[in-house]
C-alpha atoms as a PDB file:
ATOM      1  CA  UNK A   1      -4.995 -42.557  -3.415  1.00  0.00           C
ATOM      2  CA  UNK A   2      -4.560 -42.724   0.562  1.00  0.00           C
ATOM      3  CA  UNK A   3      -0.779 -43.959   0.036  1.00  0.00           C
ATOM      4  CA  UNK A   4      -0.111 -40.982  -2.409  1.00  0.00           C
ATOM      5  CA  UNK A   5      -0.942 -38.033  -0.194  1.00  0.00           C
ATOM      6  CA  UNK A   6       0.869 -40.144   2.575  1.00  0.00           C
ATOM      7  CA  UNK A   7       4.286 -39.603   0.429  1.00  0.00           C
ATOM      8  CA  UNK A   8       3.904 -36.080   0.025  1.00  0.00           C
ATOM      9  CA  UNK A   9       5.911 -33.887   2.680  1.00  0.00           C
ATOM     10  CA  UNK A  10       4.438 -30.661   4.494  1.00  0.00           C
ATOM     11  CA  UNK A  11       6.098 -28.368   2.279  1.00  0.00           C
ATOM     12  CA  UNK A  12       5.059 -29.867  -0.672  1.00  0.00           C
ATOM     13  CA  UNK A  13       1.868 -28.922  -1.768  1.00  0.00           C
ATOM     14  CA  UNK A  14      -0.258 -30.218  -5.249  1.00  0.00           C
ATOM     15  CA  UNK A  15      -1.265 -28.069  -7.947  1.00  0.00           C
ATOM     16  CA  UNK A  16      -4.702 -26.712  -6.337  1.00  0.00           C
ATOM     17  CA  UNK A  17      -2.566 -25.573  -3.071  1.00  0.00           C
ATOM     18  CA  UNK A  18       0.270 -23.830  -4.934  1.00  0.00           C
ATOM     19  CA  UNK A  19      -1.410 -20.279  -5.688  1.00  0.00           C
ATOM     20  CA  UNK A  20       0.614 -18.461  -8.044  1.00  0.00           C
ATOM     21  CA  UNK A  21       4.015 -19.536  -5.235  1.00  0.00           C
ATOM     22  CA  UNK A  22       7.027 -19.477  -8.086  1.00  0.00           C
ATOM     23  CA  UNK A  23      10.308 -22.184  -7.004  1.00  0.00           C
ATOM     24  CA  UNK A  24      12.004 -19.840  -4.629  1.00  0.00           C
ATOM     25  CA  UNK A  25       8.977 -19.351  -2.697  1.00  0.00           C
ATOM     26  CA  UNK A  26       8.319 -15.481  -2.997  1.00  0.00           C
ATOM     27  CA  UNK A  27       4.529 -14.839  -3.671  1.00  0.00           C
ATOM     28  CA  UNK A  28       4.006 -12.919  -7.295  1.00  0.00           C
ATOM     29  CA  UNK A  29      -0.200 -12.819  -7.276  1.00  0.00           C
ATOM     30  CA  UNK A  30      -1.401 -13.687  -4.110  1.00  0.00           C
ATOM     31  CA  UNK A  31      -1.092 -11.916  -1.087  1.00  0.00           C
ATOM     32  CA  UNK A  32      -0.371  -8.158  -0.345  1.00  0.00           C
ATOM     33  CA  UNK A  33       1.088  -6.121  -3.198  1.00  0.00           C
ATOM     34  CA  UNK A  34       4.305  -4.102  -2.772  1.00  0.00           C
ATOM     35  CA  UNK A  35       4.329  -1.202  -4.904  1.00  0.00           C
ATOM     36  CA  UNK A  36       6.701   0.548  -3.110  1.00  0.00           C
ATOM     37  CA  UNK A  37      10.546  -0.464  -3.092  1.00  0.00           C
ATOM     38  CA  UNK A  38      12.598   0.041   0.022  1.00  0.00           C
ATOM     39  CA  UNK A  39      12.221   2.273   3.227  1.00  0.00           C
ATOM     40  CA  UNK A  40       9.749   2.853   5.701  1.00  0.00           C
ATOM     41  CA  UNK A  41       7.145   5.710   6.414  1.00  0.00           C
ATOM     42  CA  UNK A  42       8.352   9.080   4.770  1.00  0.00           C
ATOM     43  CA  UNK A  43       6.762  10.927   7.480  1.00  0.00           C
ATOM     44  CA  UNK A  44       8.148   8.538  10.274  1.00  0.00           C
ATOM     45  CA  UNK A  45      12.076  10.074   9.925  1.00  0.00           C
ATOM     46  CA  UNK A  46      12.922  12.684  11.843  1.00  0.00           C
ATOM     47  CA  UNK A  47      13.575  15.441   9.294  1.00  0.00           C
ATOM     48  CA  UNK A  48      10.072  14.294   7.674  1.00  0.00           C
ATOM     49  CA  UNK A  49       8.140  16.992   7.293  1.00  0.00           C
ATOM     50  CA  UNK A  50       4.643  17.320   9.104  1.00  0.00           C
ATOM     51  CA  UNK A  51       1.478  16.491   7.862  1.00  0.00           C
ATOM     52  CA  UNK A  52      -0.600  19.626   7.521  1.00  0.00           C
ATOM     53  CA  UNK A  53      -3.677  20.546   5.450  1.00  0.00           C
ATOM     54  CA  UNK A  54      -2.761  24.084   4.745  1.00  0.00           C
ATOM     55  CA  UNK A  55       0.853  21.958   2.820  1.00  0.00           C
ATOM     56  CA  UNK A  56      -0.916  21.701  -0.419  1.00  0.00           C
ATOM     57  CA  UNK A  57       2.394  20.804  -2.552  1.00  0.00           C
ATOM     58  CA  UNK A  58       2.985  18.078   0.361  1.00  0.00           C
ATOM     59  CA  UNK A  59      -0.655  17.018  -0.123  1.00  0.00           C
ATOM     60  CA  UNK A  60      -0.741  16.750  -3.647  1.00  0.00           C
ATOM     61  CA  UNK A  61       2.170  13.793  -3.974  1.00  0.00           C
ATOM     62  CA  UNK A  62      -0.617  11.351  -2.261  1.00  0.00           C
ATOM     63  CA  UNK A  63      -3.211  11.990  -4.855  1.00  0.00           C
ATOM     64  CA  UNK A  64      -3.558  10.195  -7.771  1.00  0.00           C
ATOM     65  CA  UNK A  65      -4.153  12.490 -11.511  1.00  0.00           C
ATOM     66  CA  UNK A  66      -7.493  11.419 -11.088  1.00  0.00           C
ATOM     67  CA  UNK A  67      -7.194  13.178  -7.796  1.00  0.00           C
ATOM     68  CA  UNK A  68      -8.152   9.780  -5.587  1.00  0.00           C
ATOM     69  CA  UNK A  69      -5.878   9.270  -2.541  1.00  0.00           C
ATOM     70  CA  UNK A  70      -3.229   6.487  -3.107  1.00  0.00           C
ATOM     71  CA  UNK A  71      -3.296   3.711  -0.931  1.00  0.00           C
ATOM     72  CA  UNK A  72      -0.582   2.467   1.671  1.00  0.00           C
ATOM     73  CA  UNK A  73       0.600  -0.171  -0.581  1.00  0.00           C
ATOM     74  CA  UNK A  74       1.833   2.377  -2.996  1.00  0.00           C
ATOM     75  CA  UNK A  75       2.753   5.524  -1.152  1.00  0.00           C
ATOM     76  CA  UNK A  76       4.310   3.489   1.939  1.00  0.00           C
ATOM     77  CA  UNK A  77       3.230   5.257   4.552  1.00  0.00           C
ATOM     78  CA  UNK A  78       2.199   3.978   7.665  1.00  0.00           C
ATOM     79  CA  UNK A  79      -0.969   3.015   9.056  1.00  0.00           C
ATOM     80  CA  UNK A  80      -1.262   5.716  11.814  1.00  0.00           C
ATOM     81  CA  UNK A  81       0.254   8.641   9.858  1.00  0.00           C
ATOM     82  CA  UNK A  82      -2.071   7.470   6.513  1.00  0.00           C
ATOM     83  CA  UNK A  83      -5.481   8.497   8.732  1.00  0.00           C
ATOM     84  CA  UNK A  84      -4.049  11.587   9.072  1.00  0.00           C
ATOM     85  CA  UNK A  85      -2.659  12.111   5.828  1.00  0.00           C
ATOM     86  CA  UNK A  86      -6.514  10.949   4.753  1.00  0.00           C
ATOM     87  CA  UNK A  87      -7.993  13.846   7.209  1.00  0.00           C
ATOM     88  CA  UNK A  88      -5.324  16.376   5.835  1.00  0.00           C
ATOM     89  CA  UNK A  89      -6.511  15.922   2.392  1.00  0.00           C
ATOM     90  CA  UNK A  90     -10.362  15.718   3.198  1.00  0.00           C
ATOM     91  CA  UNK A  91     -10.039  18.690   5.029  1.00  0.00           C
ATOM     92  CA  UNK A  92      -8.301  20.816   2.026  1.00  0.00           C
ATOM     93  CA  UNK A  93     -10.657  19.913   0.132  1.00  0.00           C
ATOM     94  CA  UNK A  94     -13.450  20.666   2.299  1.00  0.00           C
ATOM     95  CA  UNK A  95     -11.300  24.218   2.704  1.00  0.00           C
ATOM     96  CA  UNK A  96     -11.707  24.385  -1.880  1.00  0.00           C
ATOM     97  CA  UNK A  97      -7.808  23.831  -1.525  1.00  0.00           C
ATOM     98  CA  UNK A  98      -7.574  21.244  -2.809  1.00  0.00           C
ATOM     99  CA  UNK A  99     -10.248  19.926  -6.161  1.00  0.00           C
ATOM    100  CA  UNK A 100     -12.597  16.939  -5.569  1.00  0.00           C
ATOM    101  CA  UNK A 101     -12.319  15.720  -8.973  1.00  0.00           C
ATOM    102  CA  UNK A 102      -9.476  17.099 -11.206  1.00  0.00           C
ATOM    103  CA  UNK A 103     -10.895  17.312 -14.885  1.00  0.00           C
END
């Protein structure tokens, strides 16, 4: 048993190591999901329009029909301008702009 994982190269993993890793390598179930298809931030370009609480038709492309906010992975915005996008949102609705829960 010793010899046999002495043969086996660094690349080369068994079937417990493998984790749903297809032939060419890309990842299909483990790891971070990509929703969103190419291009960065839409609010990172410089004709991207500013995030502001008072922009309810702006506002309203983040939220789910449930009304939930839609996380990074799908809406691919960035990190920084997410927490505000967050704060926007929470603050319309604090402000009865925007619903809570749509019904």
């Amino acid at each position: 048993m010793a010899e046999q994982d002495k043969t086996k190269s660094k690349g080369e993993k068994g079937a417990k190591g493998t984790r749903g890793a297809t032939s060419s390598g890309a990842s299909t179930g483990a790891g971070r999901a990509s929703y969103g298809g190419r291009g960065g931030c839409p609010f990172s370009a410089p004709d991207a329009p500013t995030i502001d609480y008072k922009d309810i038709r702006l506002l309203q492309r983040f939220l789910s029909e449930q009304g939930k906010i839609m996380p990074t992975t799908m809406t691919n915005v960035s990190r920084k301008n997410q927490r505000i996008l967050v704060k926007a949102i929470k603050r319309a609705r604090f402000l009865a702009l925007l619903p809570y829960v749509v019904e």
